[in-house]
N, C-alpha and C. Protein backbone atom coordinates (compact mmCIF):
# COMPACT_ATOMS: atom_id res chain seq x y z
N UNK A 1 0.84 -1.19 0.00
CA UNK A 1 0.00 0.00 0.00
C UNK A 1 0.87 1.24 0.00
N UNK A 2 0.40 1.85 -0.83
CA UNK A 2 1.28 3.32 -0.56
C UNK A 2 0.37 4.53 -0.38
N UNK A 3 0.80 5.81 0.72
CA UNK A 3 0.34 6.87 1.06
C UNK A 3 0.56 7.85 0.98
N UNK A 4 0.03 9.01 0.33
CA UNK A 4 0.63 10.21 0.48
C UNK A 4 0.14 11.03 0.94
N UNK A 5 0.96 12.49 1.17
CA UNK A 5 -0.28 13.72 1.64
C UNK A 5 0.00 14.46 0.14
N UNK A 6 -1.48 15.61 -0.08
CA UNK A 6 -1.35 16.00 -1.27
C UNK A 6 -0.01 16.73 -1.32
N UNK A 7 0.43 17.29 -0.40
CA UNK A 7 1.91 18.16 -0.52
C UNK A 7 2.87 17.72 -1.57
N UNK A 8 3.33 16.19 -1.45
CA UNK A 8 4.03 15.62 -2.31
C UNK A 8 3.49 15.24 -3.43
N UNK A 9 2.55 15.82 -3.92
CA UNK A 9 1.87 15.31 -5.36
C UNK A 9 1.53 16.48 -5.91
N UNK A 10 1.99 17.80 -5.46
CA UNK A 10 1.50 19.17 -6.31
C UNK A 10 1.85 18.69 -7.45
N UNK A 11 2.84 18.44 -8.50
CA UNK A 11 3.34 18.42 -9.66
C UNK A 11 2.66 17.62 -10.65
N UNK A 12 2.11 16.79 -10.08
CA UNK A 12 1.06 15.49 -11.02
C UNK A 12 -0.20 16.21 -10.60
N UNK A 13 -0.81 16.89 -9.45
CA UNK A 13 -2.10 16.97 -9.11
C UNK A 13 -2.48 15.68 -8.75
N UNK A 14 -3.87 15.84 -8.54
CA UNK A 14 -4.88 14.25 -7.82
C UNK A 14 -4.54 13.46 -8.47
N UNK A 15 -4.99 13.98 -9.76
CA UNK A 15 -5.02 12.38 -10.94
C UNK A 15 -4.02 11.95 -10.92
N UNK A 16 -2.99 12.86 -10.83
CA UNK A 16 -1.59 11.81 -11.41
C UNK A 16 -1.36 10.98 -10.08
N UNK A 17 -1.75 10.88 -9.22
CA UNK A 17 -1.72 9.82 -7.71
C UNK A 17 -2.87 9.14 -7.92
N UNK A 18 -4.02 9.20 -8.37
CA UNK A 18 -4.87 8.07 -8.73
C UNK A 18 -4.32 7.34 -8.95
N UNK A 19 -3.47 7.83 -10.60
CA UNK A 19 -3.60 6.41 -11.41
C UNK A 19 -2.00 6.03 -11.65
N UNK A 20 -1.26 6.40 -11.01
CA UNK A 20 0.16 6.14 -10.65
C UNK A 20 0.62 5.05 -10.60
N UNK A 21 -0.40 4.31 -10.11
CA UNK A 21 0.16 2.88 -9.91
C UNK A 21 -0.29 2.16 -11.28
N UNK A 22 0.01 2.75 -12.35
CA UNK A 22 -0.37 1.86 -14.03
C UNK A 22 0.77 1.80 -14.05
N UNK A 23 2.08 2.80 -13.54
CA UNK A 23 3.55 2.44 -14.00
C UNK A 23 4.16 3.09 -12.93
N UNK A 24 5.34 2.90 -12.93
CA UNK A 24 6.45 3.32 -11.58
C UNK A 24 6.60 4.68 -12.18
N UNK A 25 6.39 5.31 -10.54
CA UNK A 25 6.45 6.94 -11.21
C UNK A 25 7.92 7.06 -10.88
N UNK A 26 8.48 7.97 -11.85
CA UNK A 26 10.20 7.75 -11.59
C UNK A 26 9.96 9.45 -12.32
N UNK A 27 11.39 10.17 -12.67
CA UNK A 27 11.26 11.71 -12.47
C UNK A 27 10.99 11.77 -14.15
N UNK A 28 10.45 10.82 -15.14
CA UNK A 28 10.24 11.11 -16.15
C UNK A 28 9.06 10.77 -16.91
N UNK A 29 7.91 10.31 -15.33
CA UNK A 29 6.66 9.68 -15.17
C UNK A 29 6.01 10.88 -15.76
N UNK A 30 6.13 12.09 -15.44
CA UNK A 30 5.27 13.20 -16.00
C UNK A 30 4.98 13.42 -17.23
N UNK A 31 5.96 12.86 -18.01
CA UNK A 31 6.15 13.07 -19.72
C UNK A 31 5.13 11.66 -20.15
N UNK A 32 4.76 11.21 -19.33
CA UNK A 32 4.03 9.78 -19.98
C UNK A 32 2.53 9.86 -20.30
N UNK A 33 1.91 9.54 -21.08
CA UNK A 33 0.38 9.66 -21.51
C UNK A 33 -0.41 8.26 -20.76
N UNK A 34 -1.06 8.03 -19.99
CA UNK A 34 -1.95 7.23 -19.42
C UNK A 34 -3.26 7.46 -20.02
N UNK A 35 -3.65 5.86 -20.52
CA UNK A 35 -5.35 6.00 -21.42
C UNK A 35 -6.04 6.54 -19.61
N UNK A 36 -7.14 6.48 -19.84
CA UNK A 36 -8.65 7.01 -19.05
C UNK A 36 -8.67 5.27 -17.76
N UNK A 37 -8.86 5.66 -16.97
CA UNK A 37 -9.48 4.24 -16.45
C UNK A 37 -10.54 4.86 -16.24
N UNK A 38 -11.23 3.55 -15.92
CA UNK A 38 -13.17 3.35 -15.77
C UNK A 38 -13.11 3.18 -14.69
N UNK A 39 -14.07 3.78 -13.63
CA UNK A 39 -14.07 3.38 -12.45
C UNK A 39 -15.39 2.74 -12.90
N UNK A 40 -15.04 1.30 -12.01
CA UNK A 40 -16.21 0.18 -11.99
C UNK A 40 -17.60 0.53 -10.82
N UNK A 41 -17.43 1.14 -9.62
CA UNK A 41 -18.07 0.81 -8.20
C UNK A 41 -17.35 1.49 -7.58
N UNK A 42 -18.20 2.13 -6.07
CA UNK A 42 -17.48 2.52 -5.33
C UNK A 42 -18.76 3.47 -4.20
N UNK A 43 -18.03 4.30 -3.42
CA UNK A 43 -18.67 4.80 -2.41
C UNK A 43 -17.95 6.18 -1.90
N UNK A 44 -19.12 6.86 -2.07
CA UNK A 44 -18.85 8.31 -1.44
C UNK A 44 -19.25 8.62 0.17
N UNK A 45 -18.50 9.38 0.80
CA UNK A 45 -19.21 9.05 2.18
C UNK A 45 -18.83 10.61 2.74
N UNK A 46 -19.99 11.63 2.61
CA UNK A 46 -19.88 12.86 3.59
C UNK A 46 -20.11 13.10 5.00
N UNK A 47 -19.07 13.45 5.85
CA UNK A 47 -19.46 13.89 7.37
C UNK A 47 -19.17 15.64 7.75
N UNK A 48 -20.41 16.11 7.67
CA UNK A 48 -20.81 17.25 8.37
C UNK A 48 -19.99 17.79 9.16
N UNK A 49 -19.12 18.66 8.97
CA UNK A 49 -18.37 19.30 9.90
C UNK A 49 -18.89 19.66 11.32
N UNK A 50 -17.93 19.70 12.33
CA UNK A 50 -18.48 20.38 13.79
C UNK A 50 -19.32 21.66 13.54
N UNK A 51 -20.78 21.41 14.10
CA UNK A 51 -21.59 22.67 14.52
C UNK A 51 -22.46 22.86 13.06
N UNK A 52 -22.01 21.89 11.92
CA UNK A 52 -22.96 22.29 10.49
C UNK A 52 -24.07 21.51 10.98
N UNK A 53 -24.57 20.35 11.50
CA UNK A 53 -25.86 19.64 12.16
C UNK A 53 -26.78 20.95 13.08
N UNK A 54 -25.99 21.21 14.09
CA UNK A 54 -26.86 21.79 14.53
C UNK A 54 -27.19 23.07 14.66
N UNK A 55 -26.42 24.07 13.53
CA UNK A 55 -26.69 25.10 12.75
C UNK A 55 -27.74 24.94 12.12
N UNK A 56 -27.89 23.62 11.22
CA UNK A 56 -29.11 23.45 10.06
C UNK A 56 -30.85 23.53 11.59
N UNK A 57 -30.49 22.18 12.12
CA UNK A 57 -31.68 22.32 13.24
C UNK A 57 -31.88 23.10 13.83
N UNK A 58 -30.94 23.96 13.99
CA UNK A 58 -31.51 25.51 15.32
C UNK A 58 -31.92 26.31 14.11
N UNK A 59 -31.81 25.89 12.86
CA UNK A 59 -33.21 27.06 11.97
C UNK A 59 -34.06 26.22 11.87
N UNK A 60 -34.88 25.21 12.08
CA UNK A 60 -35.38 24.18 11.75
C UNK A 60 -35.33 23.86 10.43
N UNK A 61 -34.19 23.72 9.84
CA UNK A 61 -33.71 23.04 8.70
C UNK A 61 -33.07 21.43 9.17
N UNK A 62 -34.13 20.73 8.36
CA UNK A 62 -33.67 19.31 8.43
C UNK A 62 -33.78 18.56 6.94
N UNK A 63 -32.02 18.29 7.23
CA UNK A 63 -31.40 17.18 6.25
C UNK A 63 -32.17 16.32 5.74
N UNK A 64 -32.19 15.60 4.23
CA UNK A 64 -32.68 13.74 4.23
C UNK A 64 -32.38 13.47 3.13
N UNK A 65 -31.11 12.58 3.49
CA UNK A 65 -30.98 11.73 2.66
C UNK A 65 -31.44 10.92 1.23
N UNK A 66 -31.65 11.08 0.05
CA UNK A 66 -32.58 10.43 -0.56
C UNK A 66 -31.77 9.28 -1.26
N UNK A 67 -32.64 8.12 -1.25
CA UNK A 67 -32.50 6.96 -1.92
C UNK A 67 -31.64 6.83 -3.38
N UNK A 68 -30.56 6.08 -3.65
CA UNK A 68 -30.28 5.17 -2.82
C UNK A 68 -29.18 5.31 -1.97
N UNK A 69 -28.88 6.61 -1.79
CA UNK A 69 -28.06 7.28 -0.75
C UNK A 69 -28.56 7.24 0.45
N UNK A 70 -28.16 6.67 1.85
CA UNK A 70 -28.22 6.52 3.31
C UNK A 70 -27.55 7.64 4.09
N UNK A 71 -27.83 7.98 5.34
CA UNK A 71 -27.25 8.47 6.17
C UNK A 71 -27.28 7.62 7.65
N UNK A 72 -26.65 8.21 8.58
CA UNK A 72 -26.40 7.82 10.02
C UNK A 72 -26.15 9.40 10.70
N UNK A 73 -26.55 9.64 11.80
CA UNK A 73 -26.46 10.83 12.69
C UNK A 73 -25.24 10.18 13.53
N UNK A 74 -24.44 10.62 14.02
CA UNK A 74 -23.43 10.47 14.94
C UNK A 74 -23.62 11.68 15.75
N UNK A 75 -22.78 10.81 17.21
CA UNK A 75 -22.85 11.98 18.22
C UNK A 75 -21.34 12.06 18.48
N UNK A 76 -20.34 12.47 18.00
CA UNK A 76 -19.33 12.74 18.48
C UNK A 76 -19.04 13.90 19.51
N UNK A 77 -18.18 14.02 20.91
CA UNK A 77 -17.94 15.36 21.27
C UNK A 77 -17.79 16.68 20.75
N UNK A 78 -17.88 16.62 19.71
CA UNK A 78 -18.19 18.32 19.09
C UNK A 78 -19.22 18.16 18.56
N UNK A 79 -20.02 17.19 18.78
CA UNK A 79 -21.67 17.45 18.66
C UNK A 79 -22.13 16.85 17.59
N UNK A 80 -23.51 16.65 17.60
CA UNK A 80 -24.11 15.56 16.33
C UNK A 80 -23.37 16.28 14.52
N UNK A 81 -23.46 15.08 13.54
CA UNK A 81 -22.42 15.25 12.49
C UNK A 81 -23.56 14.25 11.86
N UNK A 82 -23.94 14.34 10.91
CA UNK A 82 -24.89 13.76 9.75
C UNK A 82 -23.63 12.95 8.73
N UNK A 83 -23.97 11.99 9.13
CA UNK A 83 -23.06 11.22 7.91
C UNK A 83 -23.22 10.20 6.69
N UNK A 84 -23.27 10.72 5.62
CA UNK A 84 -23.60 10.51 4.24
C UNK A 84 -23.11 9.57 2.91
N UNK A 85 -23.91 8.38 2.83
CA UNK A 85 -23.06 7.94 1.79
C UNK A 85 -23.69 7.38 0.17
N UNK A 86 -23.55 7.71 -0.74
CA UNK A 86 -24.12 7.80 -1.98
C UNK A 86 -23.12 6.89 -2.63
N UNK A 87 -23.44 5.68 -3.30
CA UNK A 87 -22.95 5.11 -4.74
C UNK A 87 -22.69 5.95 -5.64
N UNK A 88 -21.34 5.02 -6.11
CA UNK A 88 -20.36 5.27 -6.74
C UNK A 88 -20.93 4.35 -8.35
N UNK A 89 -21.50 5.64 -9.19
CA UNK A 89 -22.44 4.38 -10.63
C UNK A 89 -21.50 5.03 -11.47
N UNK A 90 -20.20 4.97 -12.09
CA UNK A 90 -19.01 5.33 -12.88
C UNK A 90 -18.83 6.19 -13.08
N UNK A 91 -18.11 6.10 -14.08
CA UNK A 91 -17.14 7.96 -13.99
C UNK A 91 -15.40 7.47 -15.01
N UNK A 92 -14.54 8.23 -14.52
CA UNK A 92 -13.58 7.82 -15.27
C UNK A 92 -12.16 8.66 -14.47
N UNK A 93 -10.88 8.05 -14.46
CA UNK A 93 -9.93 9.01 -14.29
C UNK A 93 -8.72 9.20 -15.21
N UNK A 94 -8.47 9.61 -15.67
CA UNK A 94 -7.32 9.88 -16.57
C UNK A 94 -6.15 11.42 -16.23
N UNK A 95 -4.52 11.07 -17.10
CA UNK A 95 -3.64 11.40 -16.81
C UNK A 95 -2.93 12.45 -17.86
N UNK A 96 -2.96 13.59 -17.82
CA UNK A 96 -2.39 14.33 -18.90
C UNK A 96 -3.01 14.39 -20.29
N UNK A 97 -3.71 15.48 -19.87
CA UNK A 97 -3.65 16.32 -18.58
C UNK A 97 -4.96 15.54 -17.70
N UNK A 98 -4.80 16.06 -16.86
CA UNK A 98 -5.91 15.51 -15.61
C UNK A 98 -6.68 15.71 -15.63
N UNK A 99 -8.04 14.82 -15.37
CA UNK A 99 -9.52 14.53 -16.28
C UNK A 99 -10.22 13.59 -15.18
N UNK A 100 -11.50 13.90 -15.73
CA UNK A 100 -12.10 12.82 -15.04
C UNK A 100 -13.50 13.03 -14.03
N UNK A 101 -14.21 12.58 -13.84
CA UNK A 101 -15.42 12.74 -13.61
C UNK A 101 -15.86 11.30 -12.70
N UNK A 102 -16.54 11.15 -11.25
CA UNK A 102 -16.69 10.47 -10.50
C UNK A 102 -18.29 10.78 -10.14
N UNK A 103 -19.40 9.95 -10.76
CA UNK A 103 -21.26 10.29 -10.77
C UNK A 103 -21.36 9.63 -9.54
N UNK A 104 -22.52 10.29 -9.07
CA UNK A 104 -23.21 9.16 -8.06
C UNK A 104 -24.52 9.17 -8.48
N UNK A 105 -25.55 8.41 -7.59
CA UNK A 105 -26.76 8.67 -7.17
C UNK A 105 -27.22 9.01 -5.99
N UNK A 106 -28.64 9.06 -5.52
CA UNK A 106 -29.07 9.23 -4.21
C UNK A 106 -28.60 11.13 -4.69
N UNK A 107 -29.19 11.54 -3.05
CA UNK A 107 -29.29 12.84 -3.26
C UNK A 107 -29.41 13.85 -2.02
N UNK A 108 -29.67 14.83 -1.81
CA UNK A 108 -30.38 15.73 -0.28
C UNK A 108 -31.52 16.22 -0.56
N UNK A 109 -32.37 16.04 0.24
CA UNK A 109 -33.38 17.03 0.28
C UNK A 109 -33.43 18.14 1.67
N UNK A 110 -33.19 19.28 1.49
CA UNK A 110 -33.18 20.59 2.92
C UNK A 110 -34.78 20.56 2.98
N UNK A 111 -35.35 20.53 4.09
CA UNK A 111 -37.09 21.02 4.11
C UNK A 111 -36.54 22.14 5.20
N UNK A 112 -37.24 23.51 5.29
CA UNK A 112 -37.42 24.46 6.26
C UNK A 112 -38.58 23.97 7.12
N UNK A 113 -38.78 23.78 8.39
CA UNK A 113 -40.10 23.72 9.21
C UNK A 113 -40.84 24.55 9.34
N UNK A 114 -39.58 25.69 9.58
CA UNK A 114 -41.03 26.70 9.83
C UNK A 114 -41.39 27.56 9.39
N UNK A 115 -41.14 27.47 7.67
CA UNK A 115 -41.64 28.00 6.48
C UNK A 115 -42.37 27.32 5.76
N UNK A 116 -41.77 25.71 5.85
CA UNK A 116 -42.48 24.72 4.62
C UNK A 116 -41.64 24.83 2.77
N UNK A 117 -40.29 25.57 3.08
CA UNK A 117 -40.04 26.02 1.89
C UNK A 117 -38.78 24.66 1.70
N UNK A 118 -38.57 24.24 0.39
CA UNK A 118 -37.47 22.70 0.58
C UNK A 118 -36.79 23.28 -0.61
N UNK A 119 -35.52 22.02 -0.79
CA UNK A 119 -34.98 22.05 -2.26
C UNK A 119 -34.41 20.68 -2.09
N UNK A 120 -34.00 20.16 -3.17
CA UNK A 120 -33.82 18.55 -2.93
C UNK A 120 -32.88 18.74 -4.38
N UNK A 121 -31.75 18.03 -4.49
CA UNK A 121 -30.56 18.03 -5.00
C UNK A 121 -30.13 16.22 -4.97
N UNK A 122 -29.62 15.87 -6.59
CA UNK A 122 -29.27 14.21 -6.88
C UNK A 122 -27.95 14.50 -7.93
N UNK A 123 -27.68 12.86 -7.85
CA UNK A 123 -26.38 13.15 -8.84
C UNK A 123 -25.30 13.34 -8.95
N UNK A 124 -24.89 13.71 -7.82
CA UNK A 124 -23.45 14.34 -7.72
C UNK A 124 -22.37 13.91 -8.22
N UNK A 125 -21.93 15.07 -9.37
CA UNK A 125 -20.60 14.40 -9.84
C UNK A 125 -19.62 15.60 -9.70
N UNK A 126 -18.51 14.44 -8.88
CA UNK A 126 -17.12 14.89 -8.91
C UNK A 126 -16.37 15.54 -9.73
N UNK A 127 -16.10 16.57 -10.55
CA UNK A 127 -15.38 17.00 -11.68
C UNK A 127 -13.70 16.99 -10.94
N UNK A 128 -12.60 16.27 -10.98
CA UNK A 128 -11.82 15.92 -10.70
C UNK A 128 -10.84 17.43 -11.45
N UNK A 129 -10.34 17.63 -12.58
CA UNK A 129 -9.82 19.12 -13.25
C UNK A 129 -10.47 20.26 -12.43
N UNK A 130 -11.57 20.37 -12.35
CA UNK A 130 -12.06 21.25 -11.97
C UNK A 130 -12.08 21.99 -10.17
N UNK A 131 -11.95 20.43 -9.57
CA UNK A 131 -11.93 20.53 -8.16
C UNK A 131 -13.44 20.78 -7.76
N UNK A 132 -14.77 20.42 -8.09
CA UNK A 132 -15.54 21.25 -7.63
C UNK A 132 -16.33 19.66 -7.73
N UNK A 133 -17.62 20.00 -6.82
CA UNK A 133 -18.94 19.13 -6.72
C UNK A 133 -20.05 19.75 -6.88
N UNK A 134 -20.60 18.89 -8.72
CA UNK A 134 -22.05 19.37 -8.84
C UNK A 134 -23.17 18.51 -9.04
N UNK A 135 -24.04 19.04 -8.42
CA UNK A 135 -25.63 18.09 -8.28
C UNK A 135 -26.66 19.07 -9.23
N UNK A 136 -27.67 18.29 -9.54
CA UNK A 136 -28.90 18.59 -10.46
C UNK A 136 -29.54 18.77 -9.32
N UNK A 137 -30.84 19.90 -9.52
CA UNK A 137 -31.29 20.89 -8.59
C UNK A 137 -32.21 19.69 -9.28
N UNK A 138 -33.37 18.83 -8.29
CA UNK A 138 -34.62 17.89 -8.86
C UNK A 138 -35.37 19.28 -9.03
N UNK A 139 -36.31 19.04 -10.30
CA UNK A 139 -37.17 19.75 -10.34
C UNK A 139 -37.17 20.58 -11.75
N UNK A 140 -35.57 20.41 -12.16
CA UNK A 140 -35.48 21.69 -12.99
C UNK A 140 -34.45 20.78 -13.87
N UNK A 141 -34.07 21.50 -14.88
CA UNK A 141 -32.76 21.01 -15.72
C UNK A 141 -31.41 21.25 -15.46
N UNK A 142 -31.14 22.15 -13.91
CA UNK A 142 -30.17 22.54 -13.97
C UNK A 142 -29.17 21.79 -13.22
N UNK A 143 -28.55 22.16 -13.73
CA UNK A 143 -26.83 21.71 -12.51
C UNK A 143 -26.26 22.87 -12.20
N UNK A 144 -25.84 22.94 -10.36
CA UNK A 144 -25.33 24.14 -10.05
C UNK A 144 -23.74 22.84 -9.29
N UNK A 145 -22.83 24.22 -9.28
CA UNK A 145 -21.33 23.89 -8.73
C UNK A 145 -22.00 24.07 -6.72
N UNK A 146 -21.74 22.81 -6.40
CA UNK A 146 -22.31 22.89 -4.51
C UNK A 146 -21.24 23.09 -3.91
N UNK A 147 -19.88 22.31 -4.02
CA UNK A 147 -18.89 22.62 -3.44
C UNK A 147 -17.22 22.46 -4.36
N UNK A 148 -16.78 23.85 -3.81
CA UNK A 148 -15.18 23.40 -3.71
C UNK A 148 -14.81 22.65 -3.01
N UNK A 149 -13.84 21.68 -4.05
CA UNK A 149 -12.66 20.35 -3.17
C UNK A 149 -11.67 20.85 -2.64
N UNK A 150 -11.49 21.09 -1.49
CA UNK A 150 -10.28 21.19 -0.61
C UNK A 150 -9.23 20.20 -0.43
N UNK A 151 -8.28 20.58 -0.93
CA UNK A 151 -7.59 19.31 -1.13
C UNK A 151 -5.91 19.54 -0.49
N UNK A 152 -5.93 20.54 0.26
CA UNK A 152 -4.96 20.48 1.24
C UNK A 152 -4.33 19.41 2.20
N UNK A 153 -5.40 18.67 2.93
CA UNK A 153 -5.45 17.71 3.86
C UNK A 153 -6.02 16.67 3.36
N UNK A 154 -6.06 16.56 2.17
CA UNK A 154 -6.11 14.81 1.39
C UNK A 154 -5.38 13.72 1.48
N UNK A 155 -5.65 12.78 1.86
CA UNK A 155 -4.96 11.96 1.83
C UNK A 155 -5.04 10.66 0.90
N UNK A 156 -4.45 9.84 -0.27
CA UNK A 156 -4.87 8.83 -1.16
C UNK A 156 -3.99 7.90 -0.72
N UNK A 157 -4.42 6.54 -1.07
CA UNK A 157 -4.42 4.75 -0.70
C UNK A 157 -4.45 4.45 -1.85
N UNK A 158 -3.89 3.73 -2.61
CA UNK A 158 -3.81 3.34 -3.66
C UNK A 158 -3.50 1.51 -3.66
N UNK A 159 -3.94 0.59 -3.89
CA UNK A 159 -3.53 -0.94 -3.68
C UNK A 159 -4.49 -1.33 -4.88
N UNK A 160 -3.53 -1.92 -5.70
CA UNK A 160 -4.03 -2.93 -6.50
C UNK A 160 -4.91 -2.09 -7.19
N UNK A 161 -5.91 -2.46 -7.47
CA UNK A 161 -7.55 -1.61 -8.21
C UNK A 161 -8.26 -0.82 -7.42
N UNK A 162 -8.12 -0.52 -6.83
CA UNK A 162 -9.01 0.29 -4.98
C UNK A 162 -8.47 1.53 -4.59
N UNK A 163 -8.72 2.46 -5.26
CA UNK A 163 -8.28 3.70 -5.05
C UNK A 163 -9.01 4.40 -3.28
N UNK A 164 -8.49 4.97 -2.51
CA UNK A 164 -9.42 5.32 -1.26
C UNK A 164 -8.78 7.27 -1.25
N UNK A 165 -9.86 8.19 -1.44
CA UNK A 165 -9.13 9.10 -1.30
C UNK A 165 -10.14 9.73 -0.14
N UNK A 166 -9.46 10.20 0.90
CA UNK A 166 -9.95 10.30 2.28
C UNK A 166 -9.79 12.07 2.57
N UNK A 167 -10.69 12.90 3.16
CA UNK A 167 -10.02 13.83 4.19
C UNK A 167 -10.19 15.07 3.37
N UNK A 168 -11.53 14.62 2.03
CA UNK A 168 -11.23 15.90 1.14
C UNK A 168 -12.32 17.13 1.81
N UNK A 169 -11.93 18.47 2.04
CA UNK A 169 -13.03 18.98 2.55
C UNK A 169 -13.47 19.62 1.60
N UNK A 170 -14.93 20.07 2.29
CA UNK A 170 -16.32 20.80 0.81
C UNK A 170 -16.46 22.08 1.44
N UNK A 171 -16.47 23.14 0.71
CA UNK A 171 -16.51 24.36 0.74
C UNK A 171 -17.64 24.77 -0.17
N UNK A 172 -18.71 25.01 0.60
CA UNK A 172 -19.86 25.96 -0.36
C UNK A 172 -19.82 26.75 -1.39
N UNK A 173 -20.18 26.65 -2.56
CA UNK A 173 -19.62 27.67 -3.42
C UNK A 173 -20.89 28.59 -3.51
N UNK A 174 -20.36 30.27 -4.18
CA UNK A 174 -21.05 31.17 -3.63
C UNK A 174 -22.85 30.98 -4.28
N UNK A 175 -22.63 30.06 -5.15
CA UNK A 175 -23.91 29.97 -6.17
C UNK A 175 -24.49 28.75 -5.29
N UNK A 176 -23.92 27.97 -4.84
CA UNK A 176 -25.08 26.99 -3.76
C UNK A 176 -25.62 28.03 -2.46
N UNK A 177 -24.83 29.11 -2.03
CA UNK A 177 -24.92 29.26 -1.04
C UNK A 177 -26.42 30.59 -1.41
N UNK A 178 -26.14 30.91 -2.67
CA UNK A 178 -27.63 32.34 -2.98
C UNK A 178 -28.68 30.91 -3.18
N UNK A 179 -28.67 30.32 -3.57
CA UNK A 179 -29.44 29.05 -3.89
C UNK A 179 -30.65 28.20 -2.83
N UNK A 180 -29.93 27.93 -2.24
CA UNK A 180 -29.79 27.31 -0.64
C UNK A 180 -31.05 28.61 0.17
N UNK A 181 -29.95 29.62 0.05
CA UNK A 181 -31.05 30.76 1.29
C UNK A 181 -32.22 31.15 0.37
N UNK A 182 -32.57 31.50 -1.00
CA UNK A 182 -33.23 31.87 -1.99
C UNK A 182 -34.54 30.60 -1.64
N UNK A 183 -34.38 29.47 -1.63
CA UNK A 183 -35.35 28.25 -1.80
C UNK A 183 -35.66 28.06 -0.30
N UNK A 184 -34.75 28.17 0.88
CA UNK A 184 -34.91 27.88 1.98
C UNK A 184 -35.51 29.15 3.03
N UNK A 185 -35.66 30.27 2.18
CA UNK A 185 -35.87 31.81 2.90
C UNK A 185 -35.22 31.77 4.40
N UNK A 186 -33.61 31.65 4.02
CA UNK A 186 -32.59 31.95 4.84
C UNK A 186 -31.80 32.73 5.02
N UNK A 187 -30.82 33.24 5.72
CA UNK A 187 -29.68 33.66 5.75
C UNK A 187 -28.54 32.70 6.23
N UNK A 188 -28.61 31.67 6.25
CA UNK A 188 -27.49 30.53 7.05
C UNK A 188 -26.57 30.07 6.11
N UNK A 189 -26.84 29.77 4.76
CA UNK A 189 -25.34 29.89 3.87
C UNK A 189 -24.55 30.58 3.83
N UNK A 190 -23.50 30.43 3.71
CA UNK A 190 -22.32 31.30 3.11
C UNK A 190 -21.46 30.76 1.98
N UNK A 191 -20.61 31.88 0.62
CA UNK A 191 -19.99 31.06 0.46
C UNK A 191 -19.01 30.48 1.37
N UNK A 192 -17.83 29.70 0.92
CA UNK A 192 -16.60 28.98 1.95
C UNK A 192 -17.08 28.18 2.86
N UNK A 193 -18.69 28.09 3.27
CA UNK A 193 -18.50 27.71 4.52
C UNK A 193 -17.84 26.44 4.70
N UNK A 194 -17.25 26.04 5.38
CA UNK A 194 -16.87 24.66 5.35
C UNK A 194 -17.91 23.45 5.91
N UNK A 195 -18.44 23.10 4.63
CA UNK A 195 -19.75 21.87 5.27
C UNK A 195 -19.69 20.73 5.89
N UNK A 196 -17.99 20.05 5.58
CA UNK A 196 -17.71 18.86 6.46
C UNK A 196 -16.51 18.10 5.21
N UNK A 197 -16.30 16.87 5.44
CA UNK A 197 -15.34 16.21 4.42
C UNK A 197 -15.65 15.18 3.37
N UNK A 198 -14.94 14.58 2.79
CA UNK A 198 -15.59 13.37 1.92
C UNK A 198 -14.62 12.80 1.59
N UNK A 199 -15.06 11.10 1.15
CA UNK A 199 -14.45 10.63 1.34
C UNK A 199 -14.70 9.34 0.54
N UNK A 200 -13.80 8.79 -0.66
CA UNK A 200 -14.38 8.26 -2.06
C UNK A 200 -13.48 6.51 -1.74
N UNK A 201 -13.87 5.58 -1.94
CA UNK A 201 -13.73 4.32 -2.02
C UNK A 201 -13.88 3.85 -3.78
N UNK A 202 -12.96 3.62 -4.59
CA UNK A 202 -13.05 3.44 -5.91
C UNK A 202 -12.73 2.04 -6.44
N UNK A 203 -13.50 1.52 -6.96
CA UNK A 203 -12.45 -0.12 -7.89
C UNK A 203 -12.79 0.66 -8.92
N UNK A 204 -11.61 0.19 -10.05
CA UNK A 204 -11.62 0.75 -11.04
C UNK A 204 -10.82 -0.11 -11.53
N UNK A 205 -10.70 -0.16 -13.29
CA UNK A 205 -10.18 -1.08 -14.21
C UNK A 205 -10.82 -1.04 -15.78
């Protein structure tokens, strides 16, 4: 198994630590063209940063999960954390330049209580070049950008076919965040806010 932090991978970016292990990266690995891999399966899994749970409930904004995406509430000492996990239905990663796209299914739905006002969001795909996470607004045709990938404190696992990239954090982008208060008649978005981390389980081949 091998590990890195993103620090030592500025020069390749993500992708080029995805898919690194197709050949020995040596100091002339950068000049090399890698086809696309397919990711076969896999699992996305979001946990709610400290104090984003019970920010949403002290407006009576409550989370839900939609099918075939699950959640679990945890109570850790910095307080309940909503934790999220959506299938991994393909996508692709490729190397030079760096590419690639990671879909899911399942979805969120926000309901306000004590307005009655909701928005419900499916789909989410990873744009890997881009750094960003976008979902289809249900209801409409659109796709909005939900979060920046923080990818400071990333950490990737790489063994065999099983890519694991852990520790990525999500940052609201400013168009989820007019979005969000616009449908939810809020003020509790921001952009940046930091919503919590994620965390991708891949076979691929």
């Amino acid at each position: 198994m091998r590990r890195w932090g993103l620090r030592h991978l500025a020069a390749l970016a993500i992708v080029g630590a995805l898919v690194g292990f197709l050949a020995p990266i040596s100091a002339s690995a950068g000049t090399q063209t890698h086809p696309a891999l397919q990711i076969r399966t896999g699992t996305t899994t979001v946990t709610t940063a400290p104090g984003v749970a019970t920010a949403l409930l002290g407006k009576s904004i409550v989370p839900f999960v939609t099918a075939p995406g699950h959640s679990t509430l945890i109570l850790p000492s910095t307080g309940p954390a909503l934790v999220a996990s959506y299938p991994v239905t393909g996508g692709s990663i490729g190397l030079n330049p760096p590419r690639g796209v990671i879909r899911h299914s399942g979805g969120l739905l926000l309901i306000n209580l004590a307005n009655g006002k909701m928005i419900q969001v499916d789909n989410f795909i990873i744009d890997i070049k881009a750094a960003v996470l976008t979902a289809h607004v249900v209801g409409t045709t659109a796709r909005v950008p939900v979060f920046k990938l923080d990818l400071r404190h990333a950490v990737i696992m790489v063994r065999h076919h099983r890519i694991t990239i852990a520790n990525v954090g999500l940052r609201l982008t400013k168009t989820a965040a007019t979005a969000l208060n616009g449908a939810l008649g809020t003020t509790l978005f921001a952009e940046n806010l930091f919503f919590g981390t994620a965390s991708s389980k891949l076979a691929v081949g």
